[in-house]
Protein backbone atom coordinates (compact mmCIF):
# COMPACT_ATOMS: atom_id res chain seq x y z
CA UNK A 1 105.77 148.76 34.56
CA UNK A 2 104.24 152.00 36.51
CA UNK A 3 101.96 150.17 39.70
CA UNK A 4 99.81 152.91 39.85
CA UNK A 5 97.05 151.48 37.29
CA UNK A 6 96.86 148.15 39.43
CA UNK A 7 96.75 149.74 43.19
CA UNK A 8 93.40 149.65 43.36
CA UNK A 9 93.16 145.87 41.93
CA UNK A 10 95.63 144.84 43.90
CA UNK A 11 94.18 146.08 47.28
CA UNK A 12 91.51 144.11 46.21
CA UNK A 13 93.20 141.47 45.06
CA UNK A 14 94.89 140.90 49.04
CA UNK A 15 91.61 141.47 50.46
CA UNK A 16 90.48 138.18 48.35
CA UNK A 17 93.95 136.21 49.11
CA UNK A 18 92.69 136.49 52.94
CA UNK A 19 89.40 134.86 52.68
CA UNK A 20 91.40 131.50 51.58
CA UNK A 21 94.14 129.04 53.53
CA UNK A 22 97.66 130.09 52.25
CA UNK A 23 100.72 128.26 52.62
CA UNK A 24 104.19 130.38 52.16
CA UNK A 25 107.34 128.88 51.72
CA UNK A 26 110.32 130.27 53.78
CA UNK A 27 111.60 133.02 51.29
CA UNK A 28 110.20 131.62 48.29
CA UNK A 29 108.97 134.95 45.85
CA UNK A 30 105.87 132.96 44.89
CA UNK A 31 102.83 132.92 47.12
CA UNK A 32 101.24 129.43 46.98
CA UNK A 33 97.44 129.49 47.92
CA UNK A 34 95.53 126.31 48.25
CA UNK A 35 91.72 126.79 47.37
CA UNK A 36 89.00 124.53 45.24
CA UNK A 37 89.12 124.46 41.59
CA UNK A 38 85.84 127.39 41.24
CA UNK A 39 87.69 129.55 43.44
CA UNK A 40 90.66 129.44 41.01
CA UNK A 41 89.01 130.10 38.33
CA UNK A 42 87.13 133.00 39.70
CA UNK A 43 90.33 134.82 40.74
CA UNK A 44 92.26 133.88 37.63
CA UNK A 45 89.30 135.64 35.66
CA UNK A 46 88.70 138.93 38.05
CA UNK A 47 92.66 138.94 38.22
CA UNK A 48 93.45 138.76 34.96
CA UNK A 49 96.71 141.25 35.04
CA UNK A 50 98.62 138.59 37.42
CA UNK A 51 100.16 135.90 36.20
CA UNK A 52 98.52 132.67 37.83
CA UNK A 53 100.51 129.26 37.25
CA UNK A 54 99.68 125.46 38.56
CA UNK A 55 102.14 124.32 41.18
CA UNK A 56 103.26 120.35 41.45
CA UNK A 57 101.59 118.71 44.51
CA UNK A 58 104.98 118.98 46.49
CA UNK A 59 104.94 122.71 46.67
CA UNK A 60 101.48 123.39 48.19
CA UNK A 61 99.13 121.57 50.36
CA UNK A 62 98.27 117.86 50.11
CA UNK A 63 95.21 117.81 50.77
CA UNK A 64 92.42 117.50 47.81
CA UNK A 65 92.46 120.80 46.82
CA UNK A 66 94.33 122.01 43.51
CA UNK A 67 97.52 124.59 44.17
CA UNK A 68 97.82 127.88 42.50
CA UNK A 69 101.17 130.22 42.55
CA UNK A 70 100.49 134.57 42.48
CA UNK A 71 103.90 137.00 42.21
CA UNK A 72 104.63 138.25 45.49
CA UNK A 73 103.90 142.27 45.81
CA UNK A 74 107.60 142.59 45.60
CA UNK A 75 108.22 141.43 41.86
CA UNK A 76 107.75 144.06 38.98
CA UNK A 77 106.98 141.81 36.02
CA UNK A 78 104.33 143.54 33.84
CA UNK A 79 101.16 141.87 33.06
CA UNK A 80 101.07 139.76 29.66
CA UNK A 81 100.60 141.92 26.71
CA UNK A 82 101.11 145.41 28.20
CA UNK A 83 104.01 147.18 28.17
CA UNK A 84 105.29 149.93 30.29
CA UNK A 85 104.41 153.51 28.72
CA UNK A 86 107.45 155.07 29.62
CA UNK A 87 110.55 153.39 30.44
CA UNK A 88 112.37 155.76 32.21
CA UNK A 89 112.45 155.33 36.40
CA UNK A 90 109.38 156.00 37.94
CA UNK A 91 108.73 159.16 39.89
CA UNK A 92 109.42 159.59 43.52
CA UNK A 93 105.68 158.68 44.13
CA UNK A 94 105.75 155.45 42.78
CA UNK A 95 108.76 154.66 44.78
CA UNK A 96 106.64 154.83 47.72
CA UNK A 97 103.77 152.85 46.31
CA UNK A 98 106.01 150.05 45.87
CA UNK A 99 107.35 150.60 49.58
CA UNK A 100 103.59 150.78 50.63
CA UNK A 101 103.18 147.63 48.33
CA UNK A 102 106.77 145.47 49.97
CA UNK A 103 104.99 146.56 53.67
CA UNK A 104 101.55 145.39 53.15
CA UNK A 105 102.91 142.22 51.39
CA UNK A 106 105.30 141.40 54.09
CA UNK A 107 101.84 141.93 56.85
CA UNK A 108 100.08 139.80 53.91
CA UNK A 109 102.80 136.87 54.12
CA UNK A 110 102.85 136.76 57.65
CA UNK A 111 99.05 136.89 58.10
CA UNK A 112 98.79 133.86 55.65
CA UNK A 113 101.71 132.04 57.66
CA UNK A 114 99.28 132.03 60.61
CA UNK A 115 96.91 130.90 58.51
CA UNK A 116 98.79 128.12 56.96
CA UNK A 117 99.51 126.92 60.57
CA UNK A 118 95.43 126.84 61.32
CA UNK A 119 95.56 124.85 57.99
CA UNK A 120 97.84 122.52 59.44
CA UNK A 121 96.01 121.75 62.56
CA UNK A 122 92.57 121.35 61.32
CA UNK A 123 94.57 118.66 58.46
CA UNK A 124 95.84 117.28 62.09
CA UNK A 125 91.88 117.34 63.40
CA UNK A 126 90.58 115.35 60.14
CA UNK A 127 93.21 112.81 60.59
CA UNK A 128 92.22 112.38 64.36
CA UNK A 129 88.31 112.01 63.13
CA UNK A 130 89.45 109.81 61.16
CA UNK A 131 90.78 107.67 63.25
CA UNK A 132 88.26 107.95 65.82
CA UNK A 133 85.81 106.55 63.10
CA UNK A 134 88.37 103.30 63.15
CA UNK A 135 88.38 103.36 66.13
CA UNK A 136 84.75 103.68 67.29
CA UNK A 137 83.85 100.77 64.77
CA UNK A 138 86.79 98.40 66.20
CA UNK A 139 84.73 99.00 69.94
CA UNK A 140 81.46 98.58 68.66
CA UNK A 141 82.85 95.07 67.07
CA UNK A 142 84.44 94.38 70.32
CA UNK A 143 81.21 95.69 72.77
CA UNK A 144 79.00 93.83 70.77
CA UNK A 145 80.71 90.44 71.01
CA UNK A 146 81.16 91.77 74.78
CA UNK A 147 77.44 91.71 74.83
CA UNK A 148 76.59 88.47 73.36
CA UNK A 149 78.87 86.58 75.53
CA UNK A 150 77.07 87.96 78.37
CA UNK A 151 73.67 87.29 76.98
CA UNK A 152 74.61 83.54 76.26
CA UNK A 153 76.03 83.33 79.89
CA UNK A 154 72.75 84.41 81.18
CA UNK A 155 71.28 82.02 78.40
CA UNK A 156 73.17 79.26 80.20
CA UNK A 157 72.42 79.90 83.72
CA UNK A 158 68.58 79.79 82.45
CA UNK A 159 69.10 76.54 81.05
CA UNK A 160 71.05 75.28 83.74
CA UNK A 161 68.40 76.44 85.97
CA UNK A 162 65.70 74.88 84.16
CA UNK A 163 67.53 71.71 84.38
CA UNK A 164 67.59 71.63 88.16
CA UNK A 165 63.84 72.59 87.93
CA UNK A 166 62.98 69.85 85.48
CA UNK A 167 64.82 67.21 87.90
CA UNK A 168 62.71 68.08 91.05
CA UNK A 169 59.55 68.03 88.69
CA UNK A 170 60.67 64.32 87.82
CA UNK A 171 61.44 63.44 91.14
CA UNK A 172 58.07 64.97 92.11
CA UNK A 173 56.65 62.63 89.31
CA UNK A 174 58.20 59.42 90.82
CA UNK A 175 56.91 59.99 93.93
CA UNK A 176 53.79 60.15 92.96
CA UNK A 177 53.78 56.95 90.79
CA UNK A 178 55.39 55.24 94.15
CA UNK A 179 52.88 56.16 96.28
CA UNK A 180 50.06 54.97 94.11
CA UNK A 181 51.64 52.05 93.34
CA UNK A 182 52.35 51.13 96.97
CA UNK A 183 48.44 51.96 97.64
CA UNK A 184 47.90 49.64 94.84
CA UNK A 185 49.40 46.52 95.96
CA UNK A 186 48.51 46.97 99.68
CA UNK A 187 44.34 47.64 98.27
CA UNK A 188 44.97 44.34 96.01
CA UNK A 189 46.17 42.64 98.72
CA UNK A 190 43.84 43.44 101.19
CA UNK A 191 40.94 42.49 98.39
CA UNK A 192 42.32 39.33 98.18
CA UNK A 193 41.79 38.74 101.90
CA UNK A 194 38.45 40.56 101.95
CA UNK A 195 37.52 37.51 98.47
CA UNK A 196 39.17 34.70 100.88
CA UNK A 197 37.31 35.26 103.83
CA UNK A 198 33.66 36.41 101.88
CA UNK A 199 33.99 32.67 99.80
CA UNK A 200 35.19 31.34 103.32
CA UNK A 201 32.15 32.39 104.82
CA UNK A 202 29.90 31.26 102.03
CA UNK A 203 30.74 28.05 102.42
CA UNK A 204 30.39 27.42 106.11
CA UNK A 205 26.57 28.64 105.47
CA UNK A 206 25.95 26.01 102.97
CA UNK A 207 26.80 23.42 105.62
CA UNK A 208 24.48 21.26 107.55
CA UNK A 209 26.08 20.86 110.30
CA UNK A 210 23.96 23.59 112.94
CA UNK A 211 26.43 22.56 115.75
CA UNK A 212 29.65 23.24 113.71
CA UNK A 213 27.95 26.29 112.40
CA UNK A 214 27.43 27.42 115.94
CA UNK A 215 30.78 26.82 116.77
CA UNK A 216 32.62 28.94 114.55
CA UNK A 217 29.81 31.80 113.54
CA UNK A 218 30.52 34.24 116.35
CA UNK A 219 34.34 34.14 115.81
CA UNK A 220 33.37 34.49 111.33
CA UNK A 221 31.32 37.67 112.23
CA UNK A 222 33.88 39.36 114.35
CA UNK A 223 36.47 38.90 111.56
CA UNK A 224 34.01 40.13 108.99
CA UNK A 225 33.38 43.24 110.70
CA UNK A 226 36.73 43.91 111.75
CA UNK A 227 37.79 43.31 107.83
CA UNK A 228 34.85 45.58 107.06
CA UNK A 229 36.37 48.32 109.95
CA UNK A 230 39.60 48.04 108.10
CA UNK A 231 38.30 49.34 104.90
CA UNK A 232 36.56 51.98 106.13
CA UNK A 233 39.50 53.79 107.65
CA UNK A 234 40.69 55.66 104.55
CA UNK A 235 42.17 52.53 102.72
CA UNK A 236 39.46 53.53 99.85
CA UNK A 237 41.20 56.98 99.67
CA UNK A 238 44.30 58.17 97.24
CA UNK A 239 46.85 58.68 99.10
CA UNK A 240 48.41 61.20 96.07
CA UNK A 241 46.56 63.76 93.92
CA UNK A 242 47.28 63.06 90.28
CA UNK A 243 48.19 66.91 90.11
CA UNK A 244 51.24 68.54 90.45
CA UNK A 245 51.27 71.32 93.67
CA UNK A 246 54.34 73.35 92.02
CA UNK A 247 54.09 76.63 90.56
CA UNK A 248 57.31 78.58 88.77
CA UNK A 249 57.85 81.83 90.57
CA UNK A 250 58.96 83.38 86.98
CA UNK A 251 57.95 86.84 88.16
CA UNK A 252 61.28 88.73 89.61
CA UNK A 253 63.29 87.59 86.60
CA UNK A 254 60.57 88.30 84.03
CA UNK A 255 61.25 92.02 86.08
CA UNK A 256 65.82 91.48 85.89
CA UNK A 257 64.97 90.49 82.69
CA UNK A 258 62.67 93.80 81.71
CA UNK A 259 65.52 95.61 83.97
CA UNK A 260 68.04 94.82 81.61
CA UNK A 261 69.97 97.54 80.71
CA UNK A 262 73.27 99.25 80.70
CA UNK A 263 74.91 101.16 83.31
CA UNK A 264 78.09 103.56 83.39
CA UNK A 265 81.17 101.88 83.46
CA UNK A 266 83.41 104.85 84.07
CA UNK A 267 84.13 106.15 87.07
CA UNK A 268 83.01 109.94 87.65
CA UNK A 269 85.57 113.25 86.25
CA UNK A 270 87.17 114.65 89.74
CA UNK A 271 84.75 117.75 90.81
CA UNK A 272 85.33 121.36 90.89
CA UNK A 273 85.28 123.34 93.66
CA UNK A 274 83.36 126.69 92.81
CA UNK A 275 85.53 129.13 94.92
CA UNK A 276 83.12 132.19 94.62
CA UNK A 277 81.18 129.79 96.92
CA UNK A 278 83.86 128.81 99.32
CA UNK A 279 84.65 130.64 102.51
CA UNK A 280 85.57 130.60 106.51
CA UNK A 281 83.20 132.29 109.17
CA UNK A 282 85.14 131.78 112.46
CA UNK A 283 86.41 127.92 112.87
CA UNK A 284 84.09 126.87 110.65
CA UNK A 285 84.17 126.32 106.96
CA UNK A 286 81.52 125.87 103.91
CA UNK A 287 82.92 124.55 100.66
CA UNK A 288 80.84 124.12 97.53
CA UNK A 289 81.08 121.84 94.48
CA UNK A 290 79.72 120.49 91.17
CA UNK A 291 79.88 118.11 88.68
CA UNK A 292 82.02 119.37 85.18
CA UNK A 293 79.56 120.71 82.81
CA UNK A 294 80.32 118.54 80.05
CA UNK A 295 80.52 114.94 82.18
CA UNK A 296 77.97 112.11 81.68
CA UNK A 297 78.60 109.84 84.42
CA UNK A 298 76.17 109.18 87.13
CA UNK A 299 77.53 110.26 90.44
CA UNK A 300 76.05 108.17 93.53
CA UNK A 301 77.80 110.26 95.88
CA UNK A 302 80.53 112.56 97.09
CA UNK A 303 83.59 112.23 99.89
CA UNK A 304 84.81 115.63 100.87
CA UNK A 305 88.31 115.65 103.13
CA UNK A 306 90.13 118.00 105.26
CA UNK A 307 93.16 118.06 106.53
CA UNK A 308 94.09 118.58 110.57
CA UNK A 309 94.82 122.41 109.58
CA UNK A 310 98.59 121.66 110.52
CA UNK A 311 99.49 119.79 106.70
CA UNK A 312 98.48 116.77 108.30
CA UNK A 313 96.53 113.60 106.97
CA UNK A 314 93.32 114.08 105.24
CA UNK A 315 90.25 112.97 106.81
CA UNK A 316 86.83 112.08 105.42
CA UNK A 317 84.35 114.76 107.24
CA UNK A 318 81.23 114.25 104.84
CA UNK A 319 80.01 111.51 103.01
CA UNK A 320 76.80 112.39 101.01
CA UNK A 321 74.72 113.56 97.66
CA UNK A 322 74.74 117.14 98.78
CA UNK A 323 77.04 119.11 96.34
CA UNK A 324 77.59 121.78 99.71
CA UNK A 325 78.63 121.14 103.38
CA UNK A 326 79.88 123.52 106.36
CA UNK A 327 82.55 121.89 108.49
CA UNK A 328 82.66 122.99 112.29
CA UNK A 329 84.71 122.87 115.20
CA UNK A 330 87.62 123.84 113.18
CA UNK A 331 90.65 125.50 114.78
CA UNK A 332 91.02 129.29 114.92
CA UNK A 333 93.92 130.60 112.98
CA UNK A 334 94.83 127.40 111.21
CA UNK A 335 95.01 127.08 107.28
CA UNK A 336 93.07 123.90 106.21
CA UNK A 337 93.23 121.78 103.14
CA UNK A 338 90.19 120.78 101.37
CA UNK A 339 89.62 118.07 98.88
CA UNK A 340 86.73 116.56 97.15
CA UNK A 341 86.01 113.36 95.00
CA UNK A 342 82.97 111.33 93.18
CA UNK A 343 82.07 107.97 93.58
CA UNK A 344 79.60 105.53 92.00
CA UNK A 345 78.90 101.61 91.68
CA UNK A 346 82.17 101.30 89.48
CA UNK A 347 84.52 103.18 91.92
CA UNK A 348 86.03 106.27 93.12
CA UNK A 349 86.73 109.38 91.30
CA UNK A 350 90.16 111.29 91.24
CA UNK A 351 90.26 114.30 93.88
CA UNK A 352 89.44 117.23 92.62
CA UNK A 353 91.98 120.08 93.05
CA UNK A 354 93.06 121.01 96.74
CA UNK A 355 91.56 124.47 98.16
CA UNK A 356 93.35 125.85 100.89
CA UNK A 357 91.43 127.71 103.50
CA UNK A 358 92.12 130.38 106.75
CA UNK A 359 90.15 129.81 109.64
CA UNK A 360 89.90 133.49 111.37
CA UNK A 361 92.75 134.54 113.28
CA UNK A 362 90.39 135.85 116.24
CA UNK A 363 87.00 134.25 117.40
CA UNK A 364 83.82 136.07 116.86
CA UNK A 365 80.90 134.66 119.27
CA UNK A 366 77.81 135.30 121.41
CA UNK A 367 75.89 133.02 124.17
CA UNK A 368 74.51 130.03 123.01
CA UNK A 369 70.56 130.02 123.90
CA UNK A 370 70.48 126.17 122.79
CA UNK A 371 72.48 124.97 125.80
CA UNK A 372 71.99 127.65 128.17
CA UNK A 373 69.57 127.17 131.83
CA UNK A 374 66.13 128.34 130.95
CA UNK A 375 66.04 131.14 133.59
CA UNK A 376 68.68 132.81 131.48
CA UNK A 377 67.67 136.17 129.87
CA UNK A 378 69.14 137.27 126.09
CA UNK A 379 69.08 140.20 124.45
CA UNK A 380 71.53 142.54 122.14
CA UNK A 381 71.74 139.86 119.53
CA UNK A 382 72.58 136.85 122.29
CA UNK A 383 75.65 139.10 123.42
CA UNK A 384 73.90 140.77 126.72
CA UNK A 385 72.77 138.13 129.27
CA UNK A 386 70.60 138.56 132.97
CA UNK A 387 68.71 136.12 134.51
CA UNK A 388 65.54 136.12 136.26
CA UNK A 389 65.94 133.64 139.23
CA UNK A 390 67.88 134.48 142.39
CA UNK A 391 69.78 131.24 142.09
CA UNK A 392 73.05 130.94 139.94
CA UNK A 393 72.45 129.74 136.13
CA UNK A 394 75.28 129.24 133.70
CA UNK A 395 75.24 130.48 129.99
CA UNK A 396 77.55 128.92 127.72
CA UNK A 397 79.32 130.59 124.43
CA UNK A 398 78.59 129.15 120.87
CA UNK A 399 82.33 128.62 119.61
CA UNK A 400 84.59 125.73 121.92
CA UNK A 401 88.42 126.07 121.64
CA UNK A 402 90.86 123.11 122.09
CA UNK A 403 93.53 125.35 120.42
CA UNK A 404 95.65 128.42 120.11
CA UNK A 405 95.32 131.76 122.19
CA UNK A 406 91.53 133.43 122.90
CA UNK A 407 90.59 136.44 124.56
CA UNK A 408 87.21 137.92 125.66
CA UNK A 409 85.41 140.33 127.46
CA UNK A 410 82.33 141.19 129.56
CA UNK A 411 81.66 144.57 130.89
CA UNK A 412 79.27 144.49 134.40
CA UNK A 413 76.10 146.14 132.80
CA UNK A 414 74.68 145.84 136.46
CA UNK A 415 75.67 144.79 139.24
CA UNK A 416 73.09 145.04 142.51
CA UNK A 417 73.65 143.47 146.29
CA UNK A 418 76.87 142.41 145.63
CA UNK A 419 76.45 139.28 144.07
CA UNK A 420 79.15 136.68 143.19
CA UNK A 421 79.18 136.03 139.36
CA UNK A 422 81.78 133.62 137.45
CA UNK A 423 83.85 133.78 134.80
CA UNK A 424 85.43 130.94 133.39
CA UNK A 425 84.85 127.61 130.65
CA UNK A 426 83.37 124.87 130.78
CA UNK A 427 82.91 121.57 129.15
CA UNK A 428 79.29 121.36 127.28
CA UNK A 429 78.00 118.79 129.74
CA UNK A 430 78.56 121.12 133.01
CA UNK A 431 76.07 122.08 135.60
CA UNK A 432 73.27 124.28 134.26
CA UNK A 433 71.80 125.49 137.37
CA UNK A 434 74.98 126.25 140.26
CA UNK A 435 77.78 128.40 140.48
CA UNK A 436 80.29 128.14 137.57
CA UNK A 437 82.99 125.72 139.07
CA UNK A 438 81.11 123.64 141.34
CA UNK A 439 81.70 120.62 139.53
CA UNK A 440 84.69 119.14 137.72
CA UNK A 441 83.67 120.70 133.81
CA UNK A 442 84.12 124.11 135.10
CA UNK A 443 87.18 126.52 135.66
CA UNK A 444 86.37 130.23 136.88
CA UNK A 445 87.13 132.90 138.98
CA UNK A 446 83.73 134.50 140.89
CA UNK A 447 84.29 137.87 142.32
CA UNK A 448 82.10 140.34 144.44
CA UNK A 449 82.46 143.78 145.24
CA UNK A 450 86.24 143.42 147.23
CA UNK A 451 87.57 140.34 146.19
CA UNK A 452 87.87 137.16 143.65
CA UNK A 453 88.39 133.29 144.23
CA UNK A 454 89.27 130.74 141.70
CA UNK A 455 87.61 127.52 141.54
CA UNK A 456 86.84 124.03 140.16
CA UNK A 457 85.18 121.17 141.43
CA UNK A 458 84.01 123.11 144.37
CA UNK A 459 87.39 123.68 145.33
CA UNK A 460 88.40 127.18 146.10
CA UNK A 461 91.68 128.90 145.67
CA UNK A 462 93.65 132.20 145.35
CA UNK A 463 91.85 134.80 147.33
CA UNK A 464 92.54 137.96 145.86
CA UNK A 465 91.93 141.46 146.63
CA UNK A 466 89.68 143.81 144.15
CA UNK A 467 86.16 143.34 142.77
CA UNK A 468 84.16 144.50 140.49
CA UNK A 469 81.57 147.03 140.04
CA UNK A 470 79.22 148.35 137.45
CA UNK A 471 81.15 149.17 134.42
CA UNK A 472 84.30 147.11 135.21
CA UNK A 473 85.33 144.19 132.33
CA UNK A 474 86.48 141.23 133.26
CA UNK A 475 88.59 139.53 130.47
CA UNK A 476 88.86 135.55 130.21
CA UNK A 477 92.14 134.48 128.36
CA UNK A 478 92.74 130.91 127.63
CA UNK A 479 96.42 129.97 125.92
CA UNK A 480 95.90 126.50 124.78
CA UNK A 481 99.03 126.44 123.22
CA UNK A 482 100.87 126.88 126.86
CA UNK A 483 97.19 125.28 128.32
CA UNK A 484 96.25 127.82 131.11
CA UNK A 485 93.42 129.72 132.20
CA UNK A 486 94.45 133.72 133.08
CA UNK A 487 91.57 136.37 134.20
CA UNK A 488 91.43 139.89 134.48
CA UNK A 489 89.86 142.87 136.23
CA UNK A 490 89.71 146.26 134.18
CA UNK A 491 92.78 144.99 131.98
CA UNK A 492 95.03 143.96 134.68
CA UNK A 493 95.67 140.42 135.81
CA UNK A 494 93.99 138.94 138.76
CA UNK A 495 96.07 136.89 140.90
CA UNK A 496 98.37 134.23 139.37
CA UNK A 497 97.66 132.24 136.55
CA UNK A 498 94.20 130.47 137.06
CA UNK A 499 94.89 126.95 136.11
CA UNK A 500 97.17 124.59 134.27
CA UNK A 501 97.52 121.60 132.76
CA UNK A 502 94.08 122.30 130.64
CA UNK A 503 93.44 120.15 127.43
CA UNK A 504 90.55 119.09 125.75
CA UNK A 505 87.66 121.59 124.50
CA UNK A 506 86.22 124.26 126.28
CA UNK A 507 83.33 126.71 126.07
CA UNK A 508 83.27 130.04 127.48
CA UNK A 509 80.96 130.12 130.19
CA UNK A 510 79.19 133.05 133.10
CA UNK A 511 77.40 132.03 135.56
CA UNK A 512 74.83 134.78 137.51
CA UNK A 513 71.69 135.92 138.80
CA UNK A 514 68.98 138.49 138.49
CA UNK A 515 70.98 140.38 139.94
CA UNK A 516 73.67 141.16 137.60
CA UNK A 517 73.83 141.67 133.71
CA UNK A 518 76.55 141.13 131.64
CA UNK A 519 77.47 141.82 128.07
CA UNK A 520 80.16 139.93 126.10
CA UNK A 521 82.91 141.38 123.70
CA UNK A 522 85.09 139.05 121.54
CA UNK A 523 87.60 139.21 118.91
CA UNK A 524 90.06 141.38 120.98
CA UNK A 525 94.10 141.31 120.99
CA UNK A 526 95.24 139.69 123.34
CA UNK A 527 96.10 142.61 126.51
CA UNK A 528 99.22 144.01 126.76
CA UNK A 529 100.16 142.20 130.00
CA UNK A 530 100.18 138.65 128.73
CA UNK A 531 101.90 140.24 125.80
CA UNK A 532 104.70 141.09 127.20
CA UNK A 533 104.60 138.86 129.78
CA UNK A 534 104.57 136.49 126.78
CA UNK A 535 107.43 138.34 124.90
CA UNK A 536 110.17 138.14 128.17
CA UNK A 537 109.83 134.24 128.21
């Protein structure tokens, strides 16, 4: 049968075999397409020129919907009731319809294999739903019996509580009834004496007798008023209200009670780290965080740890609710680790994944105003310094070091009556207001116009030939790693090495007075003779 008269139906026909789930069988020359019972019908009618058959359940998909079988593009059965016109072989054009045809049915059988696999996993999906339905009611069964056990054992406590109330009430209750009855029998008694001696008395009126009268009628009204003195000293007084001084504080449970509720028994997801936040300025480091977007679970908190920049142990350097935090004091040119977690009442959260960071290789720094003497001068963004006494005051640099190699600058801006600046560190705590090296948190070298001394804790060493003028740089270079102090004068060295032996952290530090001004210069190489001084040993 010629194809031509169906090419147009049949381009049709593939565009409608894509809008439904396929399955294909592995070189099978039917293809099987799964689709509701309406659809079917609809095709079958529009299609009426192919051939549509019912397939058992075994060869299509299991899953509710009725299976249907259409010829593959490749098989040339002609449609029921027509017959081919003329059955001699088909001119060279049809030949390549029906290689047109064989290509777009192999794309077509592939495209629907895809498809079939997207079946597959959303028949996989259903199957998980439904078992998440099981499961959720199994919890709820579970939770709820959970929650009434809890509820009775608060039940329980109540009523054990009440008991113990209940008891002191009753023992309240007795001693009441004691003490009344005790005032009771000690009143009754007491009335009884009171009768005894009133009748007593009676009688020795009536007698006749005035000289036994006389005898005994001063010692009868003494005992009557001391009878009568007894009962007016609070022996006609309860000794116990009838009412009961107890009230039931019922208020702060009534509130635990009204507080009832639930709380998150999960622990928090691990944070992310947002890197387009993260980064290094110098030795210091800010790292940024958050919650993931789809988590639920309070967070109380965060711990954020770093390691010692040499793939040592972590430490904790921040504990707090802020989701951001700079770190500083870190080490120049060292690669840190940084880690992050989440914790709440119910416990600690996994760490979130480990960013590694690069403190910079060089250190970038001006003077410190914060910690400098107040008769020091600024200007040029905290890099130029003067001062405006005649009396030595020290000027410290932002950044400490306590390790690797760091070299500075500062160029003599002016330099009048050859005065004796120093050059040096310093510990934070040292002298503000004397020449750099007078006490012990100071090493420096302080130079005039011919020659330079080194010094620390007042005591002075290495006189060496040269000074300085305006215009000349002296350069500071401290090698932690080796732990020695090195100056020099218009980049060469002055006199030995400085010091030795130096460990702990240390500032840069000047010390001058009005009379000189000096600006600073850092991030430099280190100069080429401790280079290569560095490169024989």
């Amino acid at each position: 049968c010629c194809p031509c008269a169906h090419s147009a139906a049949l381009n049709e026909y593939i565009q409608a075999c894509l809008q439904v789930p396929v399955h294909i069988p592995t070189r099978a020359p039917w293809v099987t397409l799964a689709m509701s019972s309406r659809d079917a019908v609809g095709l079958k009618a529009q299609w009426k020129h192919f051939p549509v058959r019912h397939l058992p359940k075994s060869e299509g998909i299991d899953d509710g919907y009725p299976s249907f079988s259409l010829p593959s593009p490749n098989r040339t059965s002609p449609a029921p009731g027509r017959q081919c016109r003329d059955p001699s072989p088909s001119p060279p054009h049809s030949h390549q319809l029906l290689q047109h045809m064989n290509e777009f049915g192999t794309q077509l059988s592939q495209a629907l294999n895809g498809l079939s696999d997207r079946a597959k996993e959303a028949k996989e999906f259903l199957v998980q739903l439904r078992n998440m339905v099981q499961q959720i009611q199994e919890n709820s069964v579970e939770f709820e019996a959970c929650l009434v056990a809890q509820c009775d054992a608060l039940i329980d406590a109540l009523n054990r509580r009440k008991a113990q109330l209940l008891s002191r009430v009753n023992k309240e209750h007795e001693h009441k009834l004691k003490v009344v009855r005790d005032q009771i029998s000690h009143c009754t008694v007491k009335l009884r004496q009171t009768t005894g001696l009133m009748e007593y008395c009676l009688e020795v009126i009536k007698e006749n007798d005035p000289s036994g009268f006389l005898q005994i009628s001063d010692a009868l009204i003494r005992r009557v008023h001391l009878t009568e003195d007894q009962w007016g000293k609070g022996t006609l007084t309860p000794r116990m209200t009838t009412d009961f001084d107890l009230n039931l504080d019922n208020g702060p449970l009534l509130q635990s009670i009204h507080q009832l509720d639930f709380v998150q028994m999960k622990v928090p997801a691990p944070p992310i780290l947002q890197l387009e936040e993260c980064c290094t300025h110098n030795n210091s480091a800010t790292l940024s965080w958050k919650q993931p977007p789809l988590s639920t679970v309070q967070v109380e908190g965060y711990i954020l740890e770093l390691d010692d920049g040499n793939g040592g142990q972590f430490r904790e350097v921040y504990v707090g609710k802020e989701t951001m935090c700079t770190v500083d004091g870190l080490h120049f040119n060292s690669t840190y680790s940084a880690r992050v977690k989440a914790f709440n009442k119910t416990g600690v959260s996994p760490y979130s994944k480990t960013l590694v960071l690069q403190t910079s290789e060089v250190a970038w720094f001006s003077f410190d105003p914060a910690s400098a003497h107040a008769d020091i001068i600024f200007s040029n963004d905290n890099l130029t310094v003067t001062c405006n006494s005649y009396d030595d005051r020290v000027v410290l640099g932002k950044t400490g070091f306590s390790k690797g190699l760091h070299y500075w600058e500062l160029s003599i801006d002016r330099y009048d009556n050859h005065p004796d600046p120093a050059f040096g560190v310093a510990r934070i705590d040292v002298l503000k207001d004397a020449m750099l090296g007078k006490d012990d948190k100071a090493w420096a070298m302080y130079v005039d116009n011919n020659r330079s001394w080194f010094m620390h804790n007042n005591s002075h060493t290495n006189r060496t030939e040269g000074g300085i003028t305006k215009g000349a740089t002296v350069g500071v270079l401290l090698d932690l790693t080796r732990r020695t102090l090195t100056f020099s004068i218009n980049e060469d060295q002055q006199g030995p090495v400085a010091f030795e032996n130096l460990e702990g952290l240390f500032f840069p530090a000047v010390s001058l007075n009005r009379n000189v001004q000096v600006t600073l210069h850092t991030g430099l190489p280190v100069p080429e003779f401790y280079a290569s001084r560095s490169a024989m040993q």
